[in-house]
Every structure is written in structure tokens, then in C-alpha cells.
PDB file of N, CA and C in Angstrom:
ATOM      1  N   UNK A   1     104.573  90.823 114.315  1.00  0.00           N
ATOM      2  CA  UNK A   1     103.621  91.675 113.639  1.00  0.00           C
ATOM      3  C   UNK A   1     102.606  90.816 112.900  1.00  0.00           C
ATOM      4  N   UNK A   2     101.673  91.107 112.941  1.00  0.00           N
ATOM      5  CA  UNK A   2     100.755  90.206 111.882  1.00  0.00           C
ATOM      6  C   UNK A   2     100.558  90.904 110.699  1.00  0.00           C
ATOM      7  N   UNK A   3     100.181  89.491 109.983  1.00  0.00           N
ATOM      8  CA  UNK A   3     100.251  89.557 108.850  1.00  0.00           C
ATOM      9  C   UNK A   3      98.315  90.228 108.213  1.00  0.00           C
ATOM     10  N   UNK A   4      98.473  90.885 107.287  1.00  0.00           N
ATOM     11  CA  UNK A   4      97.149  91.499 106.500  1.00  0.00           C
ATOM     12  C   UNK A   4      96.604  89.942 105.408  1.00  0.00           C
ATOM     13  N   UNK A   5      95.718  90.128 105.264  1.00  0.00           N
ATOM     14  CA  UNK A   5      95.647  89.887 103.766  1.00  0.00           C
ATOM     15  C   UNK A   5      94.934  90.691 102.762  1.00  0.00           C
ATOM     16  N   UNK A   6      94.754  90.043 102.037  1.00  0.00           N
ATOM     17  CA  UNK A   6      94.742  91.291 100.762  1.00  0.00           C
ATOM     18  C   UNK A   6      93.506  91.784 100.867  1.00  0.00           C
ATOM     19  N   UNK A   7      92.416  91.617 101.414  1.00  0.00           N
ATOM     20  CA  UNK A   7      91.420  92.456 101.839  1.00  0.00           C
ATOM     21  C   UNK A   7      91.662  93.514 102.773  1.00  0.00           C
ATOM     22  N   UNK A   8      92.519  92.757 103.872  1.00  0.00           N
ATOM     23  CA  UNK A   8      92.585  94.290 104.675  1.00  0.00           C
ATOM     24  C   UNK A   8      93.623  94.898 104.484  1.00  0.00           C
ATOM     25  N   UNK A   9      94.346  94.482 103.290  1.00  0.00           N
ATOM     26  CA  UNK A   9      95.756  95.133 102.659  1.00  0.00           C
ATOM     27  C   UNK A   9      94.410  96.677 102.182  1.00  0.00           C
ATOM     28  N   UNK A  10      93.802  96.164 101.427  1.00  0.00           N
ATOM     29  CA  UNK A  10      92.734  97.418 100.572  1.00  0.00           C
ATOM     30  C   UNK A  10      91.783  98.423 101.343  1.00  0.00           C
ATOM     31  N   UNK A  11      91.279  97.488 102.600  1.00  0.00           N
ATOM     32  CA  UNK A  11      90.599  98.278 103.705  1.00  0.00           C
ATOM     33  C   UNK A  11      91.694  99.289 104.192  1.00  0.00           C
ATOM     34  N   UNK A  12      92.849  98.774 104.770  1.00  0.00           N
ATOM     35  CA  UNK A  12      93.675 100.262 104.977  1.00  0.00           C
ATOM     36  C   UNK A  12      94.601 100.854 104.017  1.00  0.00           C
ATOM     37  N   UNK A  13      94.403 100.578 102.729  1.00  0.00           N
ATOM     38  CA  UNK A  13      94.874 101.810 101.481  1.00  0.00           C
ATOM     39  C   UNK A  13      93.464 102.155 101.794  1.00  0.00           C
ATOM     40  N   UNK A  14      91.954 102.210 101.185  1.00  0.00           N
ATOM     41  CA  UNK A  14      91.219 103.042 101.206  1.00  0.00           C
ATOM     42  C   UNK A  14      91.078 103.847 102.637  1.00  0.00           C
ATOM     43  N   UNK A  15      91.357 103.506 103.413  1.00  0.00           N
ATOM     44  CA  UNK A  15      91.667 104.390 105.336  1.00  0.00           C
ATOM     45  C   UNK A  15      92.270 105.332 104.942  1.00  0.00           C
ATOM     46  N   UNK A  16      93.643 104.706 104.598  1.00  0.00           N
ATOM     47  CA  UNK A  16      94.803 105.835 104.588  1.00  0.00           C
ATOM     48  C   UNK A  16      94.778 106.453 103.398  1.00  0.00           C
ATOM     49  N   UNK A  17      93.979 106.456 101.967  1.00  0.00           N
ATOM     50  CA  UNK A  17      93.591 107.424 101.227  1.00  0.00           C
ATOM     51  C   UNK A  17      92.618 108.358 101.834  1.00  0.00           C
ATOM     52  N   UNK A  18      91.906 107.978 102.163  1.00  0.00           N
ATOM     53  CA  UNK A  18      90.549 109.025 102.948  1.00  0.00           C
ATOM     54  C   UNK A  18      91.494 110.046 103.735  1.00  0.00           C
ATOM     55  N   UNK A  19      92.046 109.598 104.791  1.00  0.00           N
ATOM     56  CA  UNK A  19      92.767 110.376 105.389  1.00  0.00           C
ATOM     57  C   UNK A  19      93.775 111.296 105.116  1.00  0.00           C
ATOM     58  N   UNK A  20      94.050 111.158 103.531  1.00  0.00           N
ATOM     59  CA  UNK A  20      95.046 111.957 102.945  1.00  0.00           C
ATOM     60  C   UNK A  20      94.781 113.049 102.214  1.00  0.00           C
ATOM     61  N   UNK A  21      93.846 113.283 102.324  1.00  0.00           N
ATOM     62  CA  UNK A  21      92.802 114.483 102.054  1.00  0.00           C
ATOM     63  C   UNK A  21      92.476 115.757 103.665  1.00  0.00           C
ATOM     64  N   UNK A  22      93.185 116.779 103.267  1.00  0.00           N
ATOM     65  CA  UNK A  22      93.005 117.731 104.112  1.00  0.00           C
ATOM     66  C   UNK A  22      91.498 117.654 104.546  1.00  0.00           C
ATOM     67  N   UNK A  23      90.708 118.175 103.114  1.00  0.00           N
ATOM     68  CA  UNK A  23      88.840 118.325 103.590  1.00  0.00           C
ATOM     69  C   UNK A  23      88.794 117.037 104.628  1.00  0.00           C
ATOM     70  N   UNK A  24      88.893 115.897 104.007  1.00  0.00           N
ATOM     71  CA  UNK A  24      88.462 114.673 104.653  1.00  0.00           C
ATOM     72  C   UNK A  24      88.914 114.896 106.243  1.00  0.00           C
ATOM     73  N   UNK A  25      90.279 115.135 106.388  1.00  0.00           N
ATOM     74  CA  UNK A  25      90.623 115.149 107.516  1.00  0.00           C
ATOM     75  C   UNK A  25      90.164 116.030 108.925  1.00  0.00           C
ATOM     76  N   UNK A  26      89.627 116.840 107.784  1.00  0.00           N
ATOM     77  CA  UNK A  26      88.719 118.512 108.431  1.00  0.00           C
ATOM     78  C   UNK A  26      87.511 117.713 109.145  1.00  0.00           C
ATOM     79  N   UNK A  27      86.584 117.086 107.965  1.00  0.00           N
ATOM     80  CA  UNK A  27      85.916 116.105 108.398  1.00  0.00           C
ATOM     81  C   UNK A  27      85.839 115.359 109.728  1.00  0.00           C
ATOM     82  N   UNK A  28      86.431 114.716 109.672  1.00  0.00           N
ATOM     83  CA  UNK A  28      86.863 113.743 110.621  1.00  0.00           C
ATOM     84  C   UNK A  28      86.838 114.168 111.966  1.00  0.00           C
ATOM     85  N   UNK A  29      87.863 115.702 112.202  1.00  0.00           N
ATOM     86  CA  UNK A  29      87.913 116.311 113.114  1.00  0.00           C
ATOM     87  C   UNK A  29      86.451 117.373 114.176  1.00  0.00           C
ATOM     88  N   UNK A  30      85.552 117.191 112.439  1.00  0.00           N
ATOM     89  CA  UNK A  30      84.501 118.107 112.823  1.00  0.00           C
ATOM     90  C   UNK A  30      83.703 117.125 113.806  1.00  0.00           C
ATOM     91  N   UNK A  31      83.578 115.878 113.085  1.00  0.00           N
ATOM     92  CA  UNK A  31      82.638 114.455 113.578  1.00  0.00           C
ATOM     93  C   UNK A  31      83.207 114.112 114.552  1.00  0.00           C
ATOM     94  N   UNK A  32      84.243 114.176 115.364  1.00  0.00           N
ATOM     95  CA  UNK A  32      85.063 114.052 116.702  1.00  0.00           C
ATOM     96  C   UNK A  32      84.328 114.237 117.462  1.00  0.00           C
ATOM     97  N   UNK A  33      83.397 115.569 117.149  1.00  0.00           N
ATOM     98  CA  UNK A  33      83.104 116.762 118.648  1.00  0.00           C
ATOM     99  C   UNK A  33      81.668 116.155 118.244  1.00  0.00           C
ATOM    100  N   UNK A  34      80.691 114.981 117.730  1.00  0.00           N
ATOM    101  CA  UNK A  34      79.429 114.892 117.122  1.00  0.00           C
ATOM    102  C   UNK A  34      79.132 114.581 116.278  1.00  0.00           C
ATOM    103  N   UNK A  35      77.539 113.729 115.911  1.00  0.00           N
ATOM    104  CA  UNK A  35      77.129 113.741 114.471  1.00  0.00           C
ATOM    105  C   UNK A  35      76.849 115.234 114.187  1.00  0.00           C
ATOM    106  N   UNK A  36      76.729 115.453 112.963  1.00  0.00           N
ATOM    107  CA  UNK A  36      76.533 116.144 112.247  1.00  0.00           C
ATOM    108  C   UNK A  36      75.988 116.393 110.901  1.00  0.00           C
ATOM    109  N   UNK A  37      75.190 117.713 110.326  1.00  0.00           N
ATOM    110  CA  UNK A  37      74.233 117.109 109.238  1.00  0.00           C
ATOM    111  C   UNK A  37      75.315 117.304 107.826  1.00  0.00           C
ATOM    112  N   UNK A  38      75.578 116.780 106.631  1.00  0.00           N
ATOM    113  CA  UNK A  38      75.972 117.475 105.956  1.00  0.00           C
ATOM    114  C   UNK A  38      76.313 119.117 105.105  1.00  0.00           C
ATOM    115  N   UNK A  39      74.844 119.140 105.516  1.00  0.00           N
ATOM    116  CA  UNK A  39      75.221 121.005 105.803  1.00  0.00           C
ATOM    117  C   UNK A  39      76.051 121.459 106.533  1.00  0.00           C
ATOM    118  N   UNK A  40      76.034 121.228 108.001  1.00  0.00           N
ATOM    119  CA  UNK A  40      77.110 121.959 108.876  1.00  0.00           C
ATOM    120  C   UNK A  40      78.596 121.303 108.419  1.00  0.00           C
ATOM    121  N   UNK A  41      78.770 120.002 108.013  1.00  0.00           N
ATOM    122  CA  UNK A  41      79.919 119.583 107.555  1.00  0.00           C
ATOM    123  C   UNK A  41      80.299 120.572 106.591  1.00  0.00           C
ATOM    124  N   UNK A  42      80.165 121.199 105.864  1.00  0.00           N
ATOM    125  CA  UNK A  42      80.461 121.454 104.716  1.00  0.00           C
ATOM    126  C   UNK A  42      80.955 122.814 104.764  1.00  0.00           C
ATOM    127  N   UNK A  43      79.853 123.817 105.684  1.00  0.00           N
ATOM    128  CA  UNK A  43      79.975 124.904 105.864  1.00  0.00           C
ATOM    129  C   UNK A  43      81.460 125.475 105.540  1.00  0.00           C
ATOM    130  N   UNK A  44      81.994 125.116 106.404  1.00  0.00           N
ATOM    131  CA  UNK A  44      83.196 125.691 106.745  1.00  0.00           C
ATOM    132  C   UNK A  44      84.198 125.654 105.118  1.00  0.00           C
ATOM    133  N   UNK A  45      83.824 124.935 104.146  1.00  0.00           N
ATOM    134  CA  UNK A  45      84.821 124.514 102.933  1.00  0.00           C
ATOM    135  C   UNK A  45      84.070 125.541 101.876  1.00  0.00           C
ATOM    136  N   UNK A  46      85.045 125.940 100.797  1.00  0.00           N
ATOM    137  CA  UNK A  46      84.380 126.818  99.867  1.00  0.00           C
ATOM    138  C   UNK A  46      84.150 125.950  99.007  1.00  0.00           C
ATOM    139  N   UNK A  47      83.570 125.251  98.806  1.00  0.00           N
ATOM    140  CA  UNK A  47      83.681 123.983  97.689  1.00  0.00           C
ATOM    141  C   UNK A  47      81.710 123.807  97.467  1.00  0.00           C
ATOM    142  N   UNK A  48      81.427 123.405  95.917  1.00  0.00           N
ATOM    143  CA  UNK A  48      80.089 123.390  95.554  1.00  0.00           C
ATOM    144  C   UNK A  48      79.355 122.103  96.638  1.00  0.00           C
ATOM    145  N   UNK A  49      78.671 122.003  97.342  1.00  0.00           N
ATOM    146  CA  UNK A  49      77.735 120.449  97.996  1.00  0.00           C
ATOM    147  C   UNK A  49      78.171 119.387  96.910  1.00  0.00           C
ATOM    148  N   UNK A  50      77.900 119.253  95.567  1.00  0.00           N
ATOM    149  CA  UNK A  50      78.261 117.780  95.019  1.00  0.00           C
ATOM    150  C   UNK A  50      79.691 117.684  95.507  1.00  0.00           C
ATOM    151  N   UNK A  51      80.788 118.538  95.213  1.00  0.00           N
ATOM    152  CA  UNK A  51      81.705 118.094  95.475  1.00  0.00           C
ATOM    153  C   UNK A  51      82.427 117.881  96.819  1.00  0.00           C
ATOM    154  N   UNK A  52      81.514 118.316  97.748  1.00  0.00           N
ATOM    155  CA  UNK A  52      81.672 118.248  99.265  1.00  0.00           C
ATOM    156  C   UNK A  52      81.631 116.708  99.269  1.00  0.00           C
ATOM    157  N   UNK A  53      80.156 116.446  98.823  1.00  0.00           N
ATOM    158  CA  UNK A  53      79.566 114.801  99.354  1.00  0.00           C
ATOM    159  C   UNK A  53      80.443 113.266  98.428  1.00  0.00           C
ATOM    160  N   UNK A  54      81.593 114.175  97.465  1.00  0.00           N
ATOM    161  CA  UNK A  54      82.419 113.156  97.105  1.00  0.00           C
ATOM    162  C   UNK A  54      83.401 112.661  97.913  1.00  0.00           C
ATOM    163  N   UNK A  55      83.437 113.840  99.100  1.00  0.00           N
ATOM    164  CA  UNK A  55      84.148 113.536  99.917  1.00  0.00           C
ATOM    165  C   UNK A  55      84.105 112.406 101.315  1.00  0.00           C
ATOM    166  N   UNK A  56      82.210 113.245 101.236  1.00  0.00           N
ATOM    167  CA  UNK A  56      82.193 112.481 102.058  1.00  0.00           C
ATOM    168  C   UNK A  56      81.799 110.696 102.168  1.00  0.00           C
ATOM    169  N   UNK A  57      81.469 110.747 100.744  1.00  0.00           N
ATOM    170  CA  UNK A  57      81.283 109.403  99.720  1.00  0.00           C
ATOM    171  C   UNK A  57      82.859 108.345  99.990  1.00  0.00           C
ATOM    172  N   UNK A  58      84.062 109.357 100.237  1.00  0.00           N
ATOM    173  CA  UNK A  58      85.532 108.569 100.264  1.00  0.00           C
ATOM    174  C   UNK A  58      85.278 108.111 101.897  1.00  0.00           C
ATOM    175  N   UNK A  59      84.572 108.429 102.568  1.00  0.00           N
ATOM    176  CA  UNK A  59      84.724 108.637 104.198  1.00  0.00           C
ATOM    177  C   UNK A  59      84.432 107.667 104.337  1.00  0.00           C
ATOM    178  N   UNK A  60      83.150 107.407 103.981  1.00  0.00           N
ATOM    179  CA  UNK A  60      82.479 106.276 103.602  1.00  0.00           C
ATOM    180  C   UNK A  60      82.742 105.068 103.346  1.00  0.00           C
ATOM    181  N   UNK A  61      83.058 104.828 101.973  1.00  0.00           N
ATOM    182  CA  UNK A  61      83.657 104.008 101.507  1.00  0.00           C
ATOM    183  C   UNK A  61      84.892 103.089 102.233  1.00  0.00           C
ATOM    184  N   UNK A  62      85.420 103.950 102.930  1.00  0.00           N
ATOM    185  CA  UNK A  62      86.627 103.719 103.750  1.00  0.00           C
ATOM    186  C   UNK A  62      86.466 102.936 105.423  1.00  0.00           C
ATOM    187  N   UNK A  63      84.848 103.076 105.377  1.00  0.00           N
ATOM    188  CA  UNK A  63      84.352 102.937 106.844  1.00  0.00           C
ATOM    189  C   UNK A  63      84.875 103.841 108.105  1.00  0.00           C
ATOM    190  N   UNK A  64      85.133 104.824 107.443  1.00  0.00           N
ATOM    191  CA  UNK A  64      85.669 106.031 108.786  1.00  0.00           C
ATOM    192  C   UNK A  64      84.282 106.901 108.727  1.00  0.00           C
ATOM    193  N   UNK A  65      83.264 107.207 108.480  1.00  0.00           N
ATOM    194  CA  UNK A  65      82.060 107.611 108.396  1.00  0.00           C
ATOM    195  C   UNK A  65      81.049 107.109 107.829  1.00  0.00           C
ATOM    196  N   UNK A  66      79.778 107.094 108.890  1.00  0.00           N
ATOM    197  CA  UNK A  66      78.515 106.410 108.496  1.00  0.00           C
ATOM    198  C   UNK A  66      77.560 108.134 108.452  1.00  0.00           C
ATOM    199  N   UNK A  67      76.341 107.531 107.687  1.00  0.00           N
ATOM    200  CA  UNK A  67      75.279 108.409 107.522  1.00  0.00           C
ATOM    201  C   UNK A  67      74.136 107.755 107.454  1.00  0.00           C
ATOM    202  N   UNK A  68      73.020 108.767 107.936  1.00  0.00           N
ATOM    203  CA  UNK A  68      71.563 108.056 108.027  1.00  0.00           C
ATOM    204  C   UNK A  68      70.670 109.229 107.138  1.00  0.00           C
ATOM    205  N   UNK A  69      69.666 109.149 107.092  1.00  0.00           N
ATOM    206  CA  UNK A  69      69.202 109.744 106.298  1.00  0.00           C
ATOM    207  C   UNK A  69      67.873 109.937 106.957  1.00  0.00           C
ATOM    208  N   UNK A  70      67.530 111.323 107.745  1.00  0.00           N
ATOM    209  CA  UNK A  70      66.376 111.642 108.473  1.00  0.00           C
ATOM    210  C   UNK A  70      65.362 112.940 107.658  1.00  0.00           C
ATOM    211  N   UNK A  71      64.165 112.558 107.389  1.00  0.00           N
ATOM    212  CA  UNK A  71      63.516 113.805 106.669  1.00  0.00           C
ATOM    213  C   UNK A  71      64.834 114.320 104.890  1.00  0.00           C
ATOM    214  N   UNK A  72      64.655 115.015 105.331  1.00  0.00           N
ATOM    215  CA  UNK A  72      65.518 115.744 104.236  1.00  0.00           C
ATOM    216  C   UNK A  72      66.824 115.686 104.077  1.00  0.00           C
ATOM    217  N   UNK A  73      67.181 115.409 105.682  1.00  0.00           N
ATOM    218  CA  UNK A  73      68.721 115.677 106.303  1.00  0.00           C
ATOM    219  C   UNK A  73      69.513 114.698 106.085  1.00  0.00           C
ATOM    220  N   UNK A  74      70.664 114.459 105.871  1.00  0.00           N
ATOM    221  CA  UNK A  74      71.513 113.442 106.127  1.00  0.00           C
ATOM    222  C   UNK A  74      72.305 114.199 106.781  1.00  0.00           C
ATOM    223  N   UNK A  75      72.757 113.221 108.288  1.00  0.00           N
ATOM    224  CA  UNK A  75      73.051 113.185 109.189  1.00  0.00           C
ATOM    225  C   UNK A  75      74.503 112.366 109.092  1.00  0.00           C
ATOM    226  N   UNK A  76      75.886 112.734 109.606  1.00  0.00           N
ATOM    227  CA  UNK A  76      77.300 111.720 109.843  1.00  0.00           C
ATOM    228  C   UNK A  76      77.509 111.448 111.114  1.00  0.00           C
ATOM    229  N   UNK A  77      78.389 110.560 110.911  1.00  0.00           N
ATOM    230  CA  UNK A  77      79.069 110.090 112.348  1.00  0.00           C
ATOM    231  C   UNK A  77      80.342 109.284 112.094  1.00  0.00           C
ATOM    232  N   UNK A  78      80.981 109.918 113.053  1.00  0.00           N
ATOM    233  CA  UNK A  78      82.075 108.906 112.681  1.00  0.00           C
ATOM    234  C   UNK A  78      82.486 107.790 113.198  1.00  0.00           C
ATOM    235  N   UNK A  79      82.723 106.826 112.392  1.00  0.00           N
ATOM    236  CA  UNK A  79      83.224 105.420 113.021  1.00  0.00           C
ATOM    237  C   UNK A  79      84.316 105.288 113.817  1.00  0.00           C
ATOM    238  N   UNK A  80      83.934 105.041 115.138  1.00  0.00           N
ATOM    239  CA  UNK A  80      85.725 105.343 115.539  1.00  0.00           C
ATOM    240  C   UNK A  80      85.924 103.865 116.094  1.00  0.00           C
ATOM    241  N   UNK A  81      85.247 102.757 115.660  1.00  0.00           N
ATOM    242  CA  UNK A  81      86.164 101.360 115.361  1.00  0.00           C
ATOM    243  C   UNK A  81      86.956 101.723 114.735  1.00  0.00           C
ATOM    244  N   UNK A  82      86.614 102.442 113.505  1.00  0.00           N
ATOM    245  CA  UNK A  82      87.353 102.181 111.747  1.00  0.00           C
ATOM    246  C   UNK A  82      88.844 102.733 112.582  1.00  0.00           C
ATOM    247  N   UNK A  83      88.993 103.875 113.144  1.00  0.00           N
ATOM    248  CA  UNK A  83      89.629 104.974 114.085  1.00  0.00           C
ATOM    249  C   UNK A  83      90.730 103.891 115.146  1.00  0.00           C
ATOM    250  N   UNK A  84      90.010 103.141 115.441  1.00  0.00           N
ATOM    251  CA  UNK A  84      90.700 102.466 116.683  1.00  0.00           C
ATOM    252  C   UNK A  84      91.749 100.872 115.781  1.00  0.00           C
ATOM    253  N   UNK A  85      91.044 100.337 114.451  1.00  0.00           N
ATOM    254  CA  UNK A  85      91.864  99.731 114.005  1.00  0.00           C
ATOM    255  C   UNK A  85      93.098 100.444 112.951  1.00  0.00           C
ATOM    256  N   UNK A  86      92.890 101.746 112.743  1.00  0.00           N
ATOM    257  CA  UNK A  86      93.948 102.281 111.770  1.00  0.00           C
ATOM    258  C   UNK A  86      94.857 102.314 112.789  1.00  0.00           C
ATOM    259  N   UNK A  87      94.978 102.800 114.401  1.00  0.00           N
ATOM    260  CA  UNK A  87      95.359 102.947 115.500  1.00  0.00           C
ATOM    261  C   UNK A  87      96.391 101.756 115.993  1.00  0.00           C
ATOM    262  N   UNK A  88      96.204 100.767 115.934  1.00  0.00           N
ATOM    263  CA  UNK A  88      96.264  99.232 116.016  1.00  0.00           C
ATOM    264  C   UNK A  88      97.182  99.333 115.104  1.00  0.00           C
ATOM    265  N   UNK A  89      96.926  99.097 113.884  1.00  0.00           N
ATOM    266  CA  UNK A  89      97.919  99.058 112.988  1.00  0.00           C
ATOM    267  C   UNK A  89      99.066  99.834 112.792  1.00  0.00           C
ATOM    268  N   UNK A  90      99.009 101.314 113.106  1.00  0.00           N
ATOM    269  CA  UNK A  90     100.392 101.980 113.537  1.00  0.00           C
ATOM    270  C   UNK A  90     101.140 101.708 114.283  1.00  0.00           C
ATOM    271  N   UNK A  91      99.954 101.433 115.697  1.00  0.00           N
ATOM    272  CA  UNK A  91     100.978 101.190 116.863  1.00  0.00           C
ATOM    273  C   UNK A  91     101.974  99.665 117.234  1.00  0.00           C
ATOM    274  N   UNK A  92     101.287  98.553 116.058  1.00  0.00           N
ATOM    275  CA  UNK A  92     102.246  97.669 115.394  1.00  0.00           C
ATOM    276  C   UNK A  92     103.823  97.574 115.286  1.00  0.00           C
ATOM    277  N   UNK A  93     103.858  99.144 114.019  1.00  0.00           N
ATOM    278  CA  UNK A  93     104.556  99.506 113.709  1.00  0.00           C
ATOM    279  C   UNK A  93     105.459 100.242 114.135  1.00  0.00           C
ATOM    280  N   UNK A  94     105.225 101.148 114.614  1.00  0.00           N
ATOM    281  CA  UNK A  94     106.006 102.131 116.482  1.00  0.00           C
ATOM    282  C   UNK A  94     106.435 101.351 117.010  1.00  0.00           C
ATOM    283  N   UNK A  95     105.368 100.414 117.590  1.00  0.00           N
ATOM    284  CA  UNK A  95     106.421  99.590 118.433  1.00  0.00           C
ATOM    285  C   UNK A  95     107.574  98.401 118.195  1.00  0.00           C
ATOM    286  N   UNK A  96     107.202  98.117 116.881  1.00  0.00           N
ATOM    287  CA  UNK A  96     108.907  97.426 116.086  1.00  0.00           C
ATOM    288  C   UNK A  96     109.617  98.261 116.264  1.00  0.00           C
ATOM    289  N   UNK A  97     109.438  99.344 115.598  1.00  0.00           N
ATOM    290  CA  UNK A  97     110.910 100.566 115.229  1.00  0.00           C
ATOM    291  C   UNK A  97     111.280 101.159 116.783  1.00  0.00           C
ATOM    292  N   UNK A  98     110.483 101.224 117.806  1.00  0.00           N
ATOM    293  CA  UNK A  98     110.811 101.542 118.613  1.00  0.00           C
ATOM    294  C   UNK A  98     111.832 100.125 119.561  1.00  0.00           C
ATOM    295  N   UNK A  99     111.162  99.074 119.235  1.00  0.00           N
ATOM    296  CA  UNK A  99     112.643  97.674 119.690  1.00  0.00           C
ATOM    297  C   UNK A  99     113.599  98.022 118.924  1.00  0.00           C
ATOM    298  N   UNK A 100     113.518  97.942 117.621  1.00  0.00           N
ATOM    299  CA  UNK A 100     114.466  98.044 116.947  1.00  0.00           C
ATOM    300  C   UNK A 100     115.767  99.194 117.115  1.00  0.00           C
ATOM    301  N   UNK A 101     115.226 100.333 117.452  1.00  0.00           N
ATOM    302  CA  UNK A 101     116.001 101.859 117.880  1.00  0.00           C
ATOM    303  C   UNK A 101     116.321 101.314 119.370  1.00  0.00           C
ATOM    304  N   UNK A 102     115.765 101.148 120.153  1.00  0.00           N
ATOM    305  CA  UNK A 102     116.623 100.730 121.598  1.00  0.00           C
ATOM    306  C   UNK A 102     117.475  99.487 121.068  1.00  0.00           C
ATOM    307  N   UNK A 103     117.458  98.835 120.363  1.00  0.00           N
ATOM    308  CA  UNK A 103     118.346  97.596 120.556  1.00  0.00           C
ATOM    309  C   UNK A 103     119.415  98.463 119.712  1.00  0.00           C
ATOM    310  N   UNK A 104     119.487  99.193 119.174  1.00  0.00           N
ATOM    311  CA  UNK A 104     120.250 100.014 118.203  1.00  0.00           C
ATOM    312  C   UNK A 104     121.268 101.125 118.914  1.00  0.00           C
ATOM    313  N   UNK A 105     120.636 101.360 119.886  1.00  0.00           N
ATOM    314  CA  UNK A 105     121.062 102.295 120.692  1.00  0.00           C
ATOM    315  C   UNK A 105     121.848 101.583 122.075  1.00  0.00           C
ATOM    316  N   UNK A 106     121.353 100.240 122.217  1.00  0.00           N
ATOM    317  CA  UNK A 106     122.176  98.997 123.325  1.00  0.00           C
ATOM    318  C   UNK A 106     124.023  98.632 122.432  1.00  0.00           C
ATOM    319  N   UNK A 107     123.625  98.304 121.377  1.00  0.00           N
ATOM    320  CA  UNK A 107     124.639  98.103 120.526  1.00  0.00           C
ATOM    321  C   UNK A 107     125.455  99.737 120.120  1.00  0.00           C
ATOM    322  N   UNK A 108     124.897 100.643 119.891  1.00  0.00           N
ATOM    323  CA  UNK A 108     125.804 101.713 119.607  1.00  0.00           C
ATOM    324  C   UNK A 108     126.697 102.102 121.254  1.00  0.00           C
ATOM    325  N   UNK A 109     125.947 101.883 122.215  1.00  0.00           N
ATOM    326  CA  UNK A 109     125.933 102.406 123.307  1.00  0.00           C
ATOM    327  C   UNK A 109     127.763 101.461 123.923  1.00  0.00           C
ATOM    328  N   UNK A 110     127.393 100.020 123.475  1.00  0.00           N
ATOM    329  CA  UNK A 110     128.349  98.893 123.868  1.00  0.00           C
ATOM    330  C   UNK A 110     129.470  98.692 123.068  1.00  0.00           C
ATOM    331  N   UNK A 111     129.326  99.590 122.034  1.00  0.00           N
ATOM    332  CA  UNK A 111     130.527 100.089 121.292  1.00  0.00           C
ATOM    333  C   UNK A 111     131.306 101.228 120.872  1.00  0.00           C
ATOM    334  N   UNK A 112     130.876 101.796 121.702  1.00  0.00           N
ATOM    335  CA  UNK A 112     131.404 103.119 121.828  1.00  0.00           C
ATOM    336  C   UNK A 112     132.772 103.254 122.381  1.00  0.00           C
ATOM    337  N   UNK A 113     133.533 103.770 121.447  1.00  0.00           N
ATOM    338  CA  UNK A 113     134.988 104.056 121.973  1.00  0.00           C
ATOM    339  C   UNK A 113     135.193 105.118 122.687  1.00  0.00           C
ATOM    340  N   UNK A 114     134.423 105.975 123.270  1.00  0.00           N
ATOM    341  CA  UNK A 114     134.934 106.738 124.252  1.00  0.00           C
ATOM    342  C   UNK A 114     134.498 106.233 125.321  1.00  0.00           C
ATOM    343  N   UNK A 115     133.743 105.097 125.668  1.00  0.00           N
ATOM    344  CA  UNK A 115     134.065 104.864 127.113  1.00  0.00           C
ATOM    345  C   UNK A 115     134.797 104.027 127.345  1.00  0.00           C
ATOM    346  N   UNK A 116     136.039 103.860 126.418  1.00  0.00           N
ATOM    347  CA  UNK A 116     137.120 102.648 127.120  1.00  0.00           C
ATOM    348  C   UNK A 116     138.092 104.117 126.960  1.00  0.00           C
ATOM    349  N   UNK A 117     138.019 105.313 127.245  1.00  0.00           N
ATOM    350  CA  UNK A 117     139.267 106.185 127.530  1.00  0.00           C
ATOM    351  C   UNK A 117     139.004 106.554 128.900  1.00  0.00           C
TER     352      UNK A 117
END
């Protein structure tokens, strides 16, 4: 497994905070299917616009969403590097626990007393 250091120890706490947010996650899912302007992001949440764009300020911050700023509009998108290294880093982890559970299951399997009856 490799090792982090303490920068990207903080890059994925702020990932995996962003993501721990339902709205955010709503987010995320909306920007899947497209950019999108902050208005239509928002629509769907009963929540005032400042406190929408704190959200989307965490998205941000986190590098799981970029924005541009056209005329009046600000416009999102989502980063799906940011997407493909949180990805990476789970599948790290799956795949230890997953050696680890078959070798677990080789050893439970090779000691099992009902197949010497």
C-alpha cells in the first residue's frame, strides 16, 4: 500500500469531508449528468443561495468541483480526476482486506474439523 503524506493525508480528509454531506453528495450526482449553473444546482434544495454556495465553496476546496464564472452565471463541473484518485485510494484498501479475507478463509477452510470426519 503506499504510503500518504501529510498533504495528501489533508487532501483526502477534505475529499472525504465534502463527501459527507448529503447536499454535497446531491451535488456531485447532479454534475455527473453535466456542468451546471449554480442556480439549477441548487434548485432542487430548500436551503437560502448563501448557504447553498457554502456548499459548494466545500466542493471546491476539496477539488471535487471547479467553477467559471460567465456573464452573471457561475457555471460547475465536476472534477472527476479528484473522483478517480478518491477511487484509487479505496480500491487500495478493498483490495488488502480482500487478500487478507481469502487468506482467512484458506486458513479457516484448512482447519476445519469437519472435513477430517
Amino acid at each position: 500500500m503506499a504510503n500518504y503524506s501529510a498533504s495528501d493525508s489533508a487532501t483526502l480528509d477534505r475529499a472525504f469531508h465534502a463527501l459527507g454531506d448529503a447536499t454535497r453528495r446531491g451535488v456531485i450526482a447532479q454534475l455527473s449528468l453535466g456542468e451546471a449553473s449554480i442556480a439549477e444546482l441548487a434548485e432542487p434544495y430548500d436551503m437560502a443561495l448563501p448557504s447553498f454556495l457554502q456548499h459548494v465553496r466545500v466542493l471546491e476546496k476539496a477539488g471535487l468541483v471547479s467553477s467559471r464564472k460567465e456573464g452573471r452565471v457561475r457555471h460547475c463541473r465536476l472534477e472527476a480526476a479528484r473522483l478517480a484518485e478518491l477511487k484509487s485510494w479505496i480500491t487500495q484498501y478493498q483490495q488488502a482486506w480482500a487478500a487478507r479475507l481469502d487468506r482467512l478463509d484458506t486458513f479457516l477452510n484448512a482447519t476445519d474439523p469437519k472435513k477430517d470426519t
